[in-house]
C-alpha atoms as a PDB file:
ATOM      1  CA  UNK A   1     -14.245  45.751   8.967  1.00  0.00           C
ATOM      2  CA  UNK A   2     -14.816  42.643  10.869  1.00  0.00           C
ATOM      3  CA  UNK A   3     -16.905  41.398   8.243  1.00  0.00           C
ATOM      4  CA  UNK A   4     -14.409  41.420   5.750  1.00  0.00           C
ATOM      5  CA  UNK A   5     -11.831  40.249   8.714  1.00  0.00           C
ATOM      6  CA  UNK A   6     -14.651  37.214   9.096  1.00  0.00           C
ATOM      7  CA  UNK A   7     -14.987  36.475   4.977  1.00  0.00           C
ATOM      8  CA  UNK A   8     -10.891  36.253   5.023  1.00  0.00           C
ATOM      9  CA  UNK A   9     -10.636  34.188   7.987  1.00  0.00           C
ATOM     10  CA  UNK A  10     -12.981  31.708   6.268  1.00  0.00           C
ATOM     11  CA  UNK A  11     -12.074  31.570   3.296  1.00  0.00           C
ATOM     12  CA  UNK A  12      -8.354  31.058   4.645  1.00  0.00           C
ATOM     13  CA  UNK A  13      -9.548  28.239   6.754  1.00  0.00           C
ATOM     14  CA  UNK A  14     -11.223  26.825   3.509  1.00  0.00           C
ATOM     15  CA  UNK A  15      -8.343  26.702   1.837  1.00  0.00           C
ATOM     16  CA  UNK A  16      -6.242  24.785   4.412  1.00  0.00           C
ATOM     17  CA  UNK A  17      -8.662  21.778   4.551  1.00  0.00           C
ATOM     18  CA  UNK A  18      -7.951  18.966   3.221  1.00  0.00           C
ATOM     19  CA  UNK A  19      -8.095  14.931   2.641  1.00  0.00           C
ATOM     20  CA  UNK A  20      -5.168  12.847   3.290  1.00  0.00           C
ATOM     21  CA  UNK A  21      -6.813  10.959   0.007  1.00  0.00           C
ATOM     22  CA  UNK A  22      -9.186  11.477  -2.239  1.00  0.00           C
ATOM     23  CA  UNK A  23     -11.285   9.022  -4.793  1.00  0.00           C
ATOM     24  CA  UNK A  24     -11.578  10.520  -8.006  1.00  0.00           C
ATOM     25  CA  UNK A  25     -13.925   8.222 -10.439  1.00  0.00           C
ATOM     26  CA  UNK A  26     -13.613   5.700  -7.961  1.00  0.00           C
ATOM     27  CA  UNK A  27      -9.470   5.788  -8.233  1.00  0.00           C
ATOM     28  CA  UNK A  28      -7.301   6.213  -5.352  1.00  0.00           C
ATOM     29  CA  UNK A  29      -4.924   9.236  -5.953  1.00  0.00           C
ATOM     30  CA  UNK A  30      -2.720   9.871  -3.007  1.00  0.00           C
ATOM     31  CA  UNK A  31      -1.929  13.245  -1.447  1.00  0.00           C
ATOM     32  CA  UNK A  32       0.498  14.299   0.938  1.00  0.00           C
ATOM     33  CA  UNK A  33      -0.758  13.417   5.105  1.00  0.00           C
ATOM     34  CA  UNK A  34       0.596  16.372   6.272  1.00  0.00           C
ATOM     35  CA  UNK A  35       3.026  14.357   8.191  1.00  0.00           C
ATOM     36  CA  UNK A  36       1.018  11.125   9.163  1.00  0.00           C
ATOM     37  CA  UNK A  37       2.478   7.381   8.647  1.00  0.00           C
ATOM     38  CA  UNK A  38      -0.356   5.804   9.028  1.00  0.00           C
ATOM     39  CA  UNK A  39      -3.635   6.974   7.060  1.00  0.00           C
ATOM     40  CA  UNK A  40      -6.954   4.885   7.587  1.00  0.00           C
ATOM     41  CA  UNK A  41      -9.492   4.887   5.406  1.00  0.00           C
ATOM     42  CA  UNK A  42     -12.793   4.388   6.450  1.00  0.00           C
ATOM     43  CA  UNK A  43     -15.929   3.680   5.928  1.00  0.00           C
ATOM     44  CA  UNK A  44     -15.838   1.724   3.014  1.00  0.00           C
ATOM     45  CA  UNK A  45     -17.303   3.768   0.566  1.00  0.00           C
ATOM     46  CA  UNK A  46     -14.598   6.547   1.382  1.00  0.00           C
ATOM     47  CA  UNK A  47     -12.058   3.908  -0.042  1.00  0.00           C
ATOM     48  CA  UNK A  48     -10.496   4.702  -3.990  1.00  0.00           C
ATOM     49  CA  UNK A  49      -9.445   1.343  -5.719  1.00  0.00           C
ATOM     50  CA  UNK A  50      -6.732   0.840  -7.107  1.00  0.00           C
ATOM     51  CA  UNK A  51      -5.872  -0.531 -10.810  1.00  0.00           C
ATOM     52  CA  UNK A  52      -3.722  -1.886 -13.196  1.00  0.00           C
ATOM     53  CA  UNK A  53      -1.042  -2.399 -10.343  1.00  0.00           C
ATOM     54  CA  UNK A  54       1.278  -5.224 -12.137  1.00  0.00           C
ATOM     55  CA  UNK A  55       5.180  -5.891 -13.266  1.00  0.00           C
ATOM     56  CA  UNK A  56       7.765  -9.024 -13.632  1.00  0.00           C
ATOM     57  CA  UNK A  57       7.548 -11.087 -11.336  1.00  0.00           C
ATOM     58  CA  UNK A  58      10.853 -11.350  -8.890  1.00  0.00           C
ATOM     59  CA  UNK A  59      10.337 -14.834  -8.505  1.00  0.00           C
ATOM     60  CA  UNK A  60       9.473 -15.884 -11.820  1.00  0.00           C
ATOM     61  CA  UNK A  61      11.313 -13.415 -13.860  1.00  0.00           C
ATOM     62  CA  UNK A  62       9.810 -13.666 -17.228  1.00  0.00           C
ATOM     63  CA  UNK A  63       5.990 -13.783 -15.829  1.00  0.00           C
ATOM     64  CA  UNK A  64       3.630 -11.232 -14.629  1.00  0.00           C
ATOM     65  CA  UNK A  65       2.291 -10.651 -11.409  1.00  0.00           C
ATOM     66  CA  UNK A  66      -0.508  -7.928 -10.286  1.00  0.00           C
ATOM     67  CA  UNK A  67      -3.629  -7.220  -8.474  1.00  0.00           C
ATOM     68  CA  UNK A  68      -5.608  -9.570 -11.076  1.00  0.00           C
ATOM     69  CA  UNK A  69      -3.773 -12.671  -9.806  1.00  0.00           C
ATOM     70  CA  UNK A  70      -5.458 -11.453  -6.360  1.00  0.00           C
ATOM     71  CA  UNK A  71      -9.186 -11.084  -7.172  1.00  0.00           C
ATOM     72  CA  UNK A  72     -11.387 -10.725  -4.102  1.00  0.00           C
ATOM     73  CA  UNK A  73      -8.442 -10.822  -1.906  1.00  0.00           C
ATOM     74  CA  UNK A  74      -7.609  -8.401   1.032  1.00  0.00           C
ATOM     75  CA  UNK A  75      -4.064  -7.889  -0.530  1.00  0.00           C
ATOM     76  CA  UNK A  76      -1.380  -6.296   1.558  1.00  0.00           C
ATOM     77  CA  UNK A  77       1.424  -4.342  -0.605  1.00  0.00           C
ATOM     78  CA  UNK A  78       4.856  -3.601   0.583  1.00  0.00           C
ATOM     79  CA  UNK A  79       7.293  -1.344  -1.071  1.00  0.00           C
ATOM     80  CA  UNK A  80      10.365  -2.574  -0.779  1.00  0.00           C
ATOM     81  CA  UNK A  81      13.989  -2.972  -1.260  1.00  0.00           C
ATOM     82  CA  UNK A  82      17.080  -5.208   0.050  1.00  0.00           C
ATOM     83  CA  UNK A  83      19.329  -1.986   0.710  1.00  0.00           C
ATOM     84  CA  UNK A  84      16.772  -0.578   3.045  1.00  0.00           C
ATOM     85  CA  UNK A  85      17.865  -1.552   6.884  1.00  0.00           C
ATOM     86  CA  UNK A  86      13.745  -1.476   8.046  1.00  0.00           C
ATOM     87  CA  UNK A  87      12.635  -3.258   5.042  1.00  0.00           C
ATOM     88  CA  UNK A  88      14.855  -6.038   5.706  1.00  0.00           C
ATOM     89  CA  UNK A  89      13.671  -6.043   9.284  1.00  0.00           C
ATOM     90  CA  UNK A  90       9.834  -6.139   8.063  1.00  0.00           C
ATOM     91  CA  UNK A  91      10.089  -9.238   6.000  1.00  0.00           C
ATOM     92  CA  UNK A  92       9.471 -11.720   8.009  1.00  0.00           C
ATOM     93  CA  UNK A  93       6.768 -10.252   9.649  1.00  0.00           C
ATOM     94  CA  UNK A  94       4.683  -9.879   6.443  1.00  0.00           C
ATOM     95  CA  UNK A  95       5.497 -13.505   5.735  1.00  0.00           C
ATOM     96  CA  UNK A  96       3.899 -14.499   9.418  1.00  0.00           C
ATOM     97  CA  UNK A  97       0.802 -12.739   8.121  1.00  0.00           C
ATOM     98  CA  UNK A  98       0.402 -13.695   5.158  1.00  0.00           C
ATOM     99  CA  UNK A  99       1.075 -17.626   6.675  1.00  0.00           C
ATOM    100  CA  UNK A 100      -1.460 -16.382   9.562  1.00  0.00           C
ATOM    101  CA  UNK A 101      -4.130 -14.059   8.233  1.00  0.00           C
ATOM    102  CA  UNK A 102      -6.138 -17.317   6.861  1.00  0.00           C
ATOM    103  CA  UNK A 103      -7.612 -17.524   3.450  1.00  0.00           C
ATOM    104  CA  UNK A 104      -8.159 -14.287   1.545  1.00  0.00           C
ATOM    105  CA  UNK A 105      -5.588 -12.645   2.287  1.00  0.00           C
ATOM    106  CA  UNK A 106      -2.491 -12.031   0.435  1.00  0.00           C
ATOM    107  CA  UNK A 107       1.178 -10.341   0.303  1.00  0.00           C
ATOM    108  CA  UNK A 108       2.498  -8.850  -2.823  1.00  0.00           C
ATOM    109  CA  UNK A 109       5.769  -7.052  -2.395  1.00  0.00           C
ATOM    110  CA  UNK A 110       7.249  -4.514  -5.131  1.00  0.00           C
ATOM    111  CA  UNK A 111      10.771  -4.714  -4.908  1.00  0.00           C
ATOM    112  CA  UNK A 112      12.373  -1.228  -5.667  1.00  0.00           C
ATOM    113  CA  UNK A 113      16.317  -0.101  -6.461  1.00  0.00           C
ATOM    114  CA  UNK A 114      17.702  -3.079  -6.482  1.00  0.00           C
ATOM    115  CA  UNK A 115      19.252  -5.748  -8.725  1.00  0.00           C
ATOM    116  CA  UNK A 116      17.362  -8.962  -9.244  1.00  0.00           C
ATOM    117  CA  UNK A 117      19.570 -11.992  -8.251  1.00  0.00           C
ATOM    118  CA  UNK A 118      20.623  -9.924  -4.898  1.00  0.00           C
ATOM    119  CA  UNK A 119      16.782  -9.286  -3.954  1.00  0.00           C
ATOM    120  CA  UNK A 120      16.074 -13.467  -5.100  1.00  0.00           C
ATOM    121  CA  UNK A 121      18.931 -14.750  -3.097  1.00  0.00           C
ATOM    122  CA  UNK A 122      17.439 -12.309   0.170  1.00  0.00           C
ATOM    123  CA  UNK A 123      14.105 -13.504  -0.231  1.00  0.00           C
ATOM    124  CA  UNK A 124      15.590 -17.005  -0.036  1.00  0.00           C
ATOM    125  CA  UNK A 125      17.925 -16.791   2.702  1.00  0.00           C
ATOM    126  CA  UNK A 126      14.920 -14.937   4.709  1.00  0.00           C
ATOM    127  CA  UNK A 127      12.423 -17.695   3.710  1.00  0.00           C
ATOM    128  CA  UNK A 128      10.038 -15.237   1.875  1.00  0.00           C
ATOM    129  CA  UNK A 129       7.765 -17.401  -0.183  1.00  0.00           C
ATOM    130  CA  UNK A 130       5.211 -14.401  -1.218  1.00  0.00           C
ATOM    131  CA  UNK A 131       5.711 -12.749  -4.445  1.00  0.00           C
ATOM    132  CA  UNK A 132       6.998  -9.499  -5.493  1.00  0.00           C
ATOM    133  CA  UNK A 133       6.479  -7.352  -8.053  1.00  0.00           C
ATOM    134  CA  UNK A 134      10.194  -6.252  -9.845  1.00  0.00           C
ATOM    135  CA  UNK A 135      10.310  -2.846  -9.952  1.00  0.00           C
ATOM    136  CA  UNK A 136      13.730  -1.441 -10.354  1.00  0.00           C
ATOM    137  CA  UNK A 137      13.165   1.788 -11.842  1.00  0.00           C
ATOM    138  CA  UNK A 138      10.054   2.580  -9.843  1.00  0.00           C
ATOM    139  CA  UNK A 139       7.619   2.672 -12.675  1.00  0.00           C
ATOM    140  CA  UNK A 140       5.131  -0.017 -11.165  1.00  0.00           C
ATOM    141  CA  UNK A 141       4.485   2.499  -8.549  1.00  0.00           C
ATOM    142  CA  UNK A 142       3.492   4.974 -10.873  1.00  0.00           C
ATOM    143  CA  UNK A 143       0.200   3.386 -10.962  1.00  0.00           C
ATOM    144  CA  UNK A 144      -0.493   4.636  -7.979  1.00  0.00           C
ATOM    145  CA  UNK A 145      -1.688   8.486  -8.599  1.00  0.00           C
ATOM    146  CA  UNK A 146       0.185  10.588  -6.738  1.00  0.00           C
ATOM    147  CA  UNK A 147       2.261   8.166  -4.029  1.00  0.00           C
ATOM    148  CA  UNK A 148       5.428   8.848  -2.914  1.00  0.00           C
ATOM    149  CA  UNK A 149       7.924   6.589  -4.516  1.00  0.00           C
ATOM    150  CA  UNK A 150      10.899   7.416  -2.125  1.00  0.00           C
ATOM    151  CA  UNK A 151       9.442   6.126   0.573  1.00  0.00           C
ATOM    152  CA  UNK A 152      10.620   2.896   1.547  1.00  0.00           C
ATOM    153  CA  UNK A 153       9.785   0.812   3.184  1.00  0.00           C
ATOM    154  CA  UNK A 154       5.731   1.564   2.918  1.00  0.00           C
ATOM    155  CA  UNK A 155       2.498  -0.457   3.192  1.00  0.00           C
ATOM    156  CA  UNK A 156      -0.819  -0.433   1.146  1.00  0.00           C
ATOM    157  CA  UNK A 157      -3.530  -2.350   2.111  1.00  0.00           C
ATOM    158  CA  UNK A 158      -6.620  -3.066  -0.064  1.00  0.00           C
ATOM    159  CA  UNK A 159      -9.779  -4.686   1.033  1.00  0.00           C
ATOM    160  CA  UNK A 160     -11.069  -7.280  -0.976  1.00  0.00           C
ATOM    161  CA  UNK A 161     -12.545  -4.975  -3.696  1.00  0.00           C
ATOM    162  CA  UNK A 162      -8.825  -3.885  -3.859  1.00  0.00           C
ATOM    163  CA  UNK A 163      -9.979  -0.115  -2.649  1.00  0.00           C
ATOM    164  CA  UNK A 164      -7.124   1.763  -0.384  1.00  0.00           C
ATOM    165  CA  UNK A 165      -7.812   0.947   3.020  1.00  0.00           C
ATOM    166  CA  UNK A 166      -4.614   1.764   4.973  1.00  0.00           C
ATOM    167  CA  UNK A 167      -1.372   3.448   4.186  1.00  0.00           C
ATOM    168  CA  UNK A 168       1.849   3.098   6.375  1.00  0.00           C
ATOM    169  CA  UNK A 169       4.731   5.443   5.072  1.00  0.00           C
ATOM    170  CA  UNK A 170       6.836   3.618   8.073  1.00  0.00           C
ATOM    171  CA  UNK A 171       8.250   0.205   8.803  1.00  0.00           C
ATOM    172  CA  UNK A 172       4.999  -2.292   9.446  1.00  0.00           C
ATOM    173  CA  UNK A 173       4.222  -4.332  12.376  1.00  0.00           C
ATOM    174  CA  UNK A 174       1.901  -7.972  12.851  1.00  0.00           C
ATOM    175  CA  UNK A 175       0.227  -5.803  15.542  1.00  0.00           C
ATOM    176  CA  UNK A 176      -0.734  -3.082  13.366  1.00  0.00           C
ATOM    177  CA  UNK A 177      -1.291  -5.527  10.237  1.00  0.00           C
ATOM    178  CA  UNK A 178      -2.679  -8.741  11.269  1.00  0.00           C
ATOM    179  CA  UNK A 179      -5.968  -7.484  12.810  1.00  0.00           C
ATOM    180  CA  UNK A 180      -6.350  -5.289  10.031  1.00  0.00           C
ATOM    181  CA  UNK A 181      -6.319  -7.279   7.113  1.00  0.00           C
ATOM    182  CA  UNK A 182      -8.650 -10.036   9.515  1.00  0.00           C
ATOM    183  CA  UNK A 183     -11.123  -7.284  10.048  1.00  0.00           C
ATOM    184  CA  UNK A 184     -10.688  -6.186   6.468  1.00  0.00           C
ATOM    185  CA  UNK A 185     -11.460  -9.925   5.307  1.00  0.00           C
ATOM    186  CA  UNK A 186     -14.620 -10.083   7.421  1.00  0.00           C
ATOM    187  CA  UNK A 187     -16.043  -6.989   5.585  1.00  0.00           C
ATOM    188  CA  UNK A 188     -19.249  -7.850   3.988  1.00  0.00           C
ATOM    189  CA  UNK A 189     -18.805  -7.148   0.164  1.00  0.00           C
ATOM    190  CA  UNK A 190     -20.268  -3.397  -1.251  1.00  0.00           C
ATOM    191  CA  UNK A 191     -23.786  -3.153  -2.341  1.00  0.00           C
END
């Protein structure tokens, strides 16, 4: 009896564990964090990249803008939108560091639920001079395997091989981000 009480106990505990993401082919598919709003990912090699991430640009409507425009760039991505109190709030922080994180790293913003010439004339008024992706109906985001698209504001960060290194499903700060996407920049590049 208690080895069959043992076998169920682990197998039960088997079942329950779990990664807050996992790389499958080298692809970043998010899962669930069991509650966490901020999900590091490291080392390295325990990073999934990310593809094929691009849409209209808000700023230039009529041209594209993506990962690609970002190539070997620690690029920091904000999901965002100009009805969302916190969002609004985050903006000019994510401007500071993308004006202070120094060469190789960038901002790209996906601007969800909302109508164009209201998000242009925020991003104006707020002196927001990095680009963002626009992404009205959400289907940008689903490029991203598996992540949540209702919550907003959020925060991906990709190291220069644009591979998941940080997730915040909250409102972002230039104390969490700014030494982040530094130390992120200083990586040496994959073998």
């Amino acid at each position: 009896m208690r080895a069959l009480l043992l076998v169920l106990l682990l197998a039960l505990a088997g079942c329950s564990a779990s990664k807050d993401a996992v790389a499958t082919g080298g692809d970043f598919q998010f899962v669930a964090p069991g509650g966490k709003t901020e999900i590091l990912y490291d080392p390295p090699s325990s990073r999934g990249a990310v593809t094929g991430l691009a849409g209209e640009s808000l700023q230039r409507p009529g041209q594209t803008v993506g990962l690609d425009d970002y190539a070997g760039q620690v690029v920091v991505v904000n999901i965002w939108g100009t009805w969302c109190g916190p969002c609004r709030e985050e903006m000019p922080d994510l401007q500071f560091v993308a004006d202070q994180a120094g060469a190789g790293v960038a901002v790209l913003g996906i601007d969800v639920r909302d109508a164009a010439d209201p998000a242009r004339d925020f991003l104006r008024d707020q002196g927001i001079r990095f680009d963002s992706i626009f992404d009205p109906a959400g289907r940008t985001l689903l490029s991203l395997s598996g992540y949540p698209r209702n919550v907003v504001p959020s925060t991906i960060v990709l190291d220069r091989e644009h591979r998941v290194a940080a997730v915040y499903l909250a409102q972002i700060r230039v104390p969490q981000l700014l030494p982040l996407v530094q130390r992120l920049a200083a990586e040496p590049p994959s073998p």
